[in-house]
C-alpha atoms as a PDB file:
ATOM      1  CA  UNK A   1       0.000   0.000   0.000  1.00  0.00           C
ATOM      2  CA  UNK A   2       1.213   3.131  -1.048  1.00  0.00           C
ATOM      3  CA  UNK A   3       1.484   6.404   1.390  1.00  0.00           C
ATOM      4  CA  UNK A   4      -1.470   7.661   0.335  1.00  0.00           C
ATOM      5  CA  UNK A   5      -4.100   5.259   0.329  1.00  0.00           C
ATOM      6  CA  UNK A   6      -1.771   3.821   3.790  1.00  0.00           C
ATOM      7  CA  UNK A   7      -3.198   7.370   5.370  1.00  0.00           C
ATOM      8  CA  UNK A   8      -6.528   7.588   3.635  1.00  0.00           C
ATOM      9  CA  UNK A   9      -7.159   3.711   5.584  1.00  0.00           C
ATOM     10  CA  UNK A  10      -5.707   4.996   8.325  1.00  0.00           C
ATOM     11  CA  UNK A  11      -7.892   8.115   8.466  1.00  0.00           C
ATOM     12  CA  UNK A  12     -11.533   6.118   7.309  1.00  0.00           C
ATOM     13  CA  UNK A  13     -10.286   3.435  10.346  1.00  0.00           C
ATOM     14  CA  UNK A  14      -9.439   5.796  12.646  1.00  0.00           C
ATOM     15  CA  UNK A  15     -13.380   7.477  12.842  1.00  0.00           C
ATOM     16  CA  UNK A  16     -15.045   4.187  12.943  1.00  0.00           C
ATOM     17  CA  UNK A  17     -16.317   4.295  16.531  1.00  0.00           C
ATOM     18  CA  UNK A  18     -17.132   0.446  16.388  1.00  0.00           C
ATOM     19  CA  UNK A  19     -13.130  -0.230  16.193  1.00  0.00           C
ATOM     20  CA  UNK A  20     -13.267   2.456  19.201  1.00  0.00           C
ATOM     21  CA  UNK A  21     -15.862   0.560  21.210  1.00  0.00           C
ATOM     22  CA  UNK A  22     -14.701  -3.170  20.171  1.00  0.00           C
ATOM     23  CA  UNK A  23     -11.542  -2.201  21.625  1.00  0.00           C
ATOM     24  CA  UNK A  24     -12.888  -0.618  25.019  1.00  0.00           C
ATOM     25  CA  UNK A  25     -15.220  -3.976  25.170  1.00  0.00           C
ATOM     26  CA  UNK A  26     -11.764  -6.431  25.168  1.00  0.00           C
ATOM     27  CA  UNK A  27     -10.214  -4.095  27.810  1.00  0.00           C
ATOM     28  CA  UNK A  28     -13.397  -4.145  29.920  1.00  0.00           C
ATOM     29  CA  UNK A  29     -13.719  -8.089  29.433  1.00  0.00           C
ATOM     30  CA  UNK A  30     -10.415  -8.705  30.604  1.00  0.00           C
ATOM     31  CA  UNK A  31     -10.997  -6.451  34.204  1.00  0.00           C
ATOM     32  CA  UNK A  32     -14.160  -8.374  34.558  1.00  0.00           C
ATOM     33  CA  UNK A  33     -11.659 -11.201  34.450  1.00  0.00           C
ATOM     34  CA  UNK A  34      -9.682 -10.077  36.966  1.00  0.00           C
ATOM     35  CA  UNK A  35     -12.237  -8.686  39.076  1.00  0.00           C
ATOM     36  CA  UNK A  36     -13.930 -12.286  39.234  1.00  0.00           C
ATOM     37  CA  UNK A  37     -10.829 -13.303  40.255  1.00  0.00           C
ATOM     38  CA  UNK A  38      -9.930 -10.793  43.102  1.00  0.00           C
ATOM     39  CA  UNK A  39     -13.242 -11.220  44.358  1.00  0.00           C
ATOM     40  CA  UNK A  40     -12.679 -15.052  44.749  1.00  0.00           C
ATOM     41  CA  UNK A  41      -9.488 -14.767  46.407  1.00  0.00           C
ATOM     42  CA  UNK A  42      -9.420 -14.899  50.172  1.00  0.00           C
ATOM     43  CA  UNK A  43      -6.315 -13.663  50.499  1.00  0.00           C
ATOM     44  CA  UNK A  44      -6.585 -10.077  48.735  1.00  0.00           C
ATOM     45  CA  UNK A  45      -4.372  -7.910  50.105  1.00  0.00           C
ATOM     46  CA  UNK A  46      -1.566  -9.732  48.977  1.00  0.00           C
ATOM     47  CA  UNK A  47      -3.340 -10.256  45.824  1.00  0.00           C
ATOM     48  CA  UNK A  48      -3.811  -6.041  45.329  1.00  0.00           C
ATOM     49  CA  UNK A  49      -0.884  -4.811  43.725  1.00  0.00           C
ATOM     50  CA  UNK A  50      -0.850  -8.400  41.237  1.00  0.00           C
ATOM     51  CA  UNK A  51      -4.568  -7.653  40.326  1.00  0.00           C
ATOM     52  CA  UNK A  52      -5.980  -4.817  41.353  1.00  0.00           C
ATOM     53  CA  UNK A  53      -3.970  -3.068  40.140  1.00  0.00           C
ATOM     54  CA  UNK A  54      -4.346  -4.392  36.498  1.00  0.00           C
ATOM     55  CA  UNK A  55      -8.260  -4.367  36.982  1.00  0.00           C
ATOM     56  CA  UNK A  56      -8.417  -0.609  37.679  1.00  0.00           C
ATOM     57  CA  UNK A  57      -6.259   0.718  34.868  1.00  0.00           C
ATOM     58  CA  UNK A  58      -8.184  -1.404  32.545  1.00  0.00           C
ATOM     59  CA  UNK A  59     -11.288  -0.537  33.520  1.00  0.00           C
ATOM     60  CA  UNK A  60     -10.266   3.174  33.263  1.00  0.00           C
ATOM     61  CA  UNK A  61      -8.643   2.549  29.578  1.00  0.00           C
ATOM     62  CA  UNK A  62     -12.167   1.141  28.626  1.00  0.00           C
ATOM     63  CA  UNK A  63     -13.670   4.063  29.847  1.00  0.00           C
ATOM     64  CA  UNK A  64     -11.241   5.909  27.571  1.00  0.00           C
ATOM     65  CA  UNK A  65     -11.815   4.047  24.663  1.00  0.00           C
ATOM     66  CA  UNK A  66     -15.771   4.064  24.995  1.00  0.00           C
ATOM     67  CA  UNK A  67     -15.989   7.958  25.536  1.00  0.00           C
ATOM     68  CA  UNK A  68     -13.621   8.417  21.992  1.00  0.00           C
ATOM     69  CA  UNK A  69     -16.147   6.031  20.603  1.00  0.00           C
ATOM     70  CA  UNK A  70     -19.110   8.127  21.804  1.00  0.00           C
ATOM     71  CA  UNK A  71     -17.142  11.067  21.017  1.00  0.00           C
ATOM     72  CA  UNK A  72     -16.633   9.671  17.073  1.00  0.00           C
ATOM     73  CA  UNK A  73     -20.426   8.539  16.870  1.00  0.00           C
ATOM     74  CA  UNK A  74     -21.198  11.897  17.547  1.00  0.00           C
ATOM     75  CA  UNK A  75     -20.096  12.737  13.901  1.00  0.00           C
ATOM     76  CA  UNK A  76     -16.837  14.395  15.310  1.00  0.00           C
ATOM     77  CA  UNK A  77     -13.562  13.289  13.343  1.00  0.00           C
ATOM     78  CA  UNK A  78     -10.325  12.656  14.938  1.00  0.00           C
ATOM     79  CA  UNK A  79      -8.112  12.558  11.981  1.00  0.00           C
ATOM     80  CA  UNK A  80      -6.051  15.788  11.239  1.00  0.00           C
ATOM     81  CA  UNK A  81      -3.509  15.411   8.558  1.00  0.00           C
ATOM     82  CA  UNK A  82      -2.900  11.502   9.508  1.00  0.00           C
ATOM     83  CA  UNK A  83      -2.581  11.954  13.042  1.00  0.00           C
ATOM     84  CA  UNK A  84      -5.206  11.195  15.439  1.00  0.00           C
ATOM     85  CA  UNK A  85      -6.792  14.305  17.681  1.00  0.00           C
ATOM     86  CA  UNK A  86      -9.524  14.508  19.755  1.00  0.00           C
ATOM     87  CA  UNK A  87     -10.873  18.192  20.699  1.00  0.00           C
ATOM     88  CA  UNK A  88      -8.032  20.295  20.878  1.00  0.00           C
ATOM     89  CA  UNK A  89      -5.578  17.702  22.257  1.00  0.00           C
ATOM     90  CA  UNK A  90      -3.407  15.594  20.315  1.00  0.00           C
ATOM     91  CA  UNK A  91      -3.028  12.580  22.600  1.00  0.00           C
ATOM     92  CA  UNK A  92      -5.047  12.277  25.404  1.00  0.00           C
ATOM     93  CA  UNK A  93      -5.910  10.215  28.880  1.00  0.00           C
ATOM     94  CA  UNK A  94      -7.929  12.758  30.602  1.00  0.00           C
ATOM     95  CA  UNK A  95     -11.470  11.915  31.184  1.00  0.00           C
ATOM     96  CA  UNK A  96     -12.450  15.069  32.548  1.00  0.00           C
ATOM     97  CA  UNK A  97     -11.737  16.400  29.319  1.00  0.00           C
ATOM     98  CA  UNK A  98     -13.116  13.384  27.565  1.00  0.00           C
ATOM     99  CA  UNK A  99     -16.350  13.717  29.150  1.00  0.00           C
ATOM    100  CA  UNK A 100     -16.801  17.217  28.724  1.00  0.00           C
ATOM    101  CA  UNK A 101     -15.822  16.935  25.231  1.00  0.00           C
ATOM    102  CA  UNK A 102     -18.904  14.576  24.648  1.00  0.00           C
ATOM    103  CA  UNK A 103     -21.173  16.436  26.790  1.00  0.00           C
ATOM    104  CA  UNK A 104     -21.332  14.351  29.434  1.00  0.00           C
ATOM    105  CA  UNK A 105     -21.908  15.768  33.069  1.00  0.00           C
ATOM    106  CA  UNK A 106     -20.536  14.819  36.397  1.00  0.00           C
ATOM    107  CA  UNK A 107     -20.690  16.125  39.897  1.00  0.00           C
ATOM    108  CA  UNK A 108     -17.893  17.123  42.510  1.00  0.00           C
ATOM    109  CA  UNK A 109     -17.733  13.189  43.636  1.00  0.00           C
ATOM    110  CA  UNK A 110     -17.476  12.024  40.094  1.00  0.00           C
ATOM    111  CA  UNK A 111     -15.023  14.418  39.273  1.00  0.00           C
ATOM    112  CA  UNK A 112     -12.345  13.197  42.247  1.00  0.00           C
ATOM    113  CA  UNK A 113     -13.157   9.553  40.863  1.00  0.00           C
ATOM    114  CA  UNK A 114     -12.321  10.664  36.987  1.00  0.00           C
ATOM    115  CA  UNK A 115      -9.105  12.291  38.047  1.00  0.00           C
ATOM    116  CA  UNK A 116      -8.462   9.033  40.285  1.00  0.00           C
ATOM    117  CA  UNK A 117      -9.168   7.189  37.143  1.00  0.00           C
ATOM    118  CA  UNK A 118      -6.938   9.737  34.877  1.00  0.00           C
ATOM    119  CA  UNK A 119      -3.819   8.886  37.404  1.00  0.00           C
ATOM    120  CA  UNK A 120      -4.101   5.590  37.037  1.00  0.00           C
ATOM    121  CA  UNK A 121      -4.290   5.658  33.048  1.00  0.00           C
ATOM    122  CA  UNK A 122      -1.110   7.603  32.991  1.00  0.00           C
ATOM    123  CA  UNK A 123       1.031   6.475  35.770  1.00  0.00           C
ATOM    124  CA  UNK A 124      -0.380   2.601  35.742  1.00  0.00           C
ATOM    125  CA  UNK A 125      -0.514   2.066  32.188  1.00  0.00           C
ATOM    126  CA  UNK A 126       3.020   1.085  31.153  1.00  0.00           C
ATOM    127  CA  UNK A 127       5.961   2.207  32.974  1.00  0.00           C
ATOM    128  CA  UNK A 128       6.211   1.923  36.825  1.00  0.00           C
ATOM    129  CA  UNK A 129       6.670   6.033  37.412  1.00  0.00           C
ATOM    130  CA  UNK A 130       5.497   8.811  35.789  1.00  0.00           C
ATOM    131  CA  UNK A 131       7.123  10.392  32.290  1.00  0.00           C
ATOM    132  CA  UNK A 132       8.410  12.776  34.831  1.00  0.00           C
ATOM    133  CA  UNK A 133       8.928  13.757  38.151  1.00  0.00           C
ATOM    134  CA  UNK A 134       6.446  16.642  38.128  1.00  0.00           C
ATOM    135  CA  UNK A 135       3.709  13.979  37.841  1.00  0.00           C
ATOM    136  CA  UNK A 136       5.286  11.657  40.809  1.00  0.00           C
ATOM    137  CA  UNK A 137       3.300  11.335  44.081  1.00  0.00           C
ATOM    138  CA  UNK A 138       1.424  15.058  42.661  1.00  0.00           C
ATOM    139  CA  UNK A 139      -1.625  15.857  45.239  1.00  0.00           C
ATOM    140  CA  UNK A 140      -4.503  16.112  42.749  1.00  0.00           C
ATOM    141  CA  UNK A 141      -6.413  18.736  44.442  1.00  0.00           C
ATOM    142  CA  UNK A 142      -7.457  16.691  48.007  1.00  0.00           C
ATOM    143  CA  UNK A 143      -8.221  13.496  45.796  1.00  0.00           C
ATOM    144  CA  UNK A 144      -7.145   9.869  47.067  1.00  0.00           C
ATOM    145  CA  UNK A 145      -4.173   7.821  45.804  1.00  0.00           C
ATOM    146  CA  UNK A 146      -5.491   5.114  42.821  1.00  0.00           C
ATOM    147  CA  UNK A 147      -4.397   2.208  44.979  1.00  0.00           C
ATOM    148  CA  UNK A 148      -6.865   3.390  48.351  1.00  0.00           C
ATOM    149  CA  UNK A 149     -10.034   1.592  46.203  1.00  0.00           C
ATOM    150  CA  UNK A 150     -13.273   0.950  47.306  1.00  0.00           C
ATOM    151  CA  UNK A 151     -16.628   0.093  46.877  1.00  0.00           C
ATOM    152  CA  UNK A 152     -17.608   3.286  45.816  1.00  0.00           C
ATOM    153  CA  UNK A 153     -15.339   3.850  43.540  1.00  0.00           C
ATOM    154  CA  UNK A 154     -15.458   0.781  41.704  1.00  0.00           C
ATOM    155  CA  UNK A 155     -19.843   1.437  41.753  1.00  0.00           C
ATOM    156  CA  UNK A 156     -19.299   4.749  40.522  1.00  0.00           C
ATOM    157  CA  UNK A 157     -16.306   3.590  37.681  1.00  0.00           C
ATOM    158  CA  UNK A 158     -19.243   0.694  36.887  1.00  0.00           C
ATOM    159  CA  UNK A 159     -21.805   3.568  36.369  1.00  0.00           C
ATOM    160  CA  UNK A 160     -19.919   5.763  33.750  1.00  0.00           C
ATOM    161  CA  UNK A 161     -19.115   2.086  31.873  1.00  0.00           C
ATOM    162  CA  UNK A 162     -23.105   1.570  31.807  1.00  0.00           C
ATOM    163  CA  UNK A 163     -23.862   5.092  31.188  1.00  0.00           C
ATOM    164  CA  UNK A 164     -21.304   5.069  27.877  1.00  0.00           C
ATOM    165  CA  UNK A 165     -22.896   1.656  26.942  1.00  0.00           C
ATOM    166  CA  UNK A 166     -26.059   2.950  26.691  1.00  0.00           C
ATOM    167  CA  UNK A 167     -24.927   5.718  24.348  1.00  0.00           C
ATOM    168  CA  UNK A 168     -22.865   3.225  22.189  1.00  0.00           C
ATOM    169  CA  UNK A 169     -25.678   0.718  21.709  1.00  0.00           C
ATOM    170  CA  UNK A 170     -28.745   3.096  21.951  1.00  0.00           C
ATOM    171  CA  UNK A 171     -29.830   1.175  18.679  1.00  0.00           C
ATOM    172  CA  UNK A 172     -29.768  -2.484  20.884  1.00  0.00           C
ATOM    173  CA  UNK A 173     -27.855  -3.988  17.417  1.00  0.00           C
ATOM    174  CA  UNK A 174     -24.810  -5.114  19.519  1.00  0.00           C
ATOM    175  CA  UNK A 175     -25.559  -4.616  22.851  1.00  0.00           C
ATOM    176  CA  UNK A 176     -24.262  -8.393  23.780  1.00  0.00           C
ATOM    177  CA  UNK A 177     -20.874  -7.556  23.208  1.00  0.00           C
ATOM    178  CA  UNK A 178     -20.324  -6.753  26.825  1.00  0.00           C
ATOM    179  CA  UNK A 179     -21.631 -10.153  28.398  1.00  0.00           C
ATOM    180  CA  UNK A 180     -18.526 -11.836  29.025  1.00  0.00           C
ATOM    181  CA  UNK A 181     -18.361 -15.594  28.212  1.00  0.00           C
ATOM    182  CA  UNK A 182     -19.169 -18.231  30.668  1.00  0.00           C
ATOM    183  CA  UNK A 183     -16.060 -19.882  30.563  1.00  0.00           C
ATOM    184  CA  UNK A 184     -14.011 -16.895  31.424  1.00  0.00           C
ATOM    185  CA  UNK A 185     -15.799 -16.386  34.796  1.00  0.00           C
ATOM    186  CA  UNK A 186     -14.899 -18.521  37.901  1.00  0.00           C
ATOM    187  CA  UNK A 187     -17.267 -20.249  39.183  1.00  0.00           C
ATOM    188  CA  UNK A 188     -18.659 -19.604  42.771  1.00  0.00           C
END
């Protein structure tokens, strides 16, 4: 494939918001995964860092990936001369931004949980520190560390997943996407 057309493709694949949402679904099937699995070990809190860990950043990826795919449904591109964009930014993690940017709402509670949730997608997501030390150990305005998790947080992380599905598959055409398979859940 020449330059050209290698762009053009790249440009028609990059607005397709199913490619968006198939991509958020894997993520999210894979925390499910892990969550089954954390929740059926007795011994979690040496089992935190080893999946936890994992369960939260990919949960907050998916969340990621399905507000770009709401954001592309929408009818907004994200192609500027071959490289991807998505409002003003270039490259992007922040859901805050994410959510405005699709019109999405969220109150003061929300808000501490989506910069929790931005944290962890840029400091958990591949290296084991920050891109710099600016971003090490920061105090994000009064919000907890990623790794103090709870209930809530995981409810409220659940919420925005189902609130984004029901934008994605208002139309009911693929809605099953999202049950995860039988034999990837442990049994009770």
């Amino acid at each position: 494939m020449n330059d050209k057309d290698r762009k053009e493709d790249f440009e028609k694949c990059a607005n397709e918001y199913e490619r968006w949402k198939k991509q958020g679904n894997i993520l999210r099937a894979a925390a499910v995964v892990l969550e089954n699995c954390y929740n059926h070990n007795k011994d979690k809190k040496n089992f935190e860092s080893e999946i936890l860990t994992p369960l939260i950043y990919l949960k907050a990826k998916s969340l990621e990936l399905y507000l770009k795919a709401f954001y592309i449904k929408q009818g907004n591109p994200v192609t500027k001369n071959g490289f991807l964009i998505f409002g003003s930014e270039n490259k992007t993690h922040n859901l805050l931004f994410l959510m405005e940017l699709v019109g999405l709402g969220y109150d003061e509670e929300q808000k501490i949980k989506l910069l929790k949730l931005t944290n962890a997608i840029e400091f958990w997501g591949t290296y084991p520190v920050p891109l710099n030390w600016n971003n090490w150990k920061r105090d994000l305005e009064g919000t907890e560390l990623v790794y103090e998790w709870n209930i809530r947080d995981n409810q409220c992380l659940d919420i925005f997943l189902a609130t984004l599905e029901a934008h994605l598959y208002e139309d009911g055409s693929d809605i099953n996407m999202t049950v995860i398979p039988k034999r990837y859940l442990l049994s009770k």
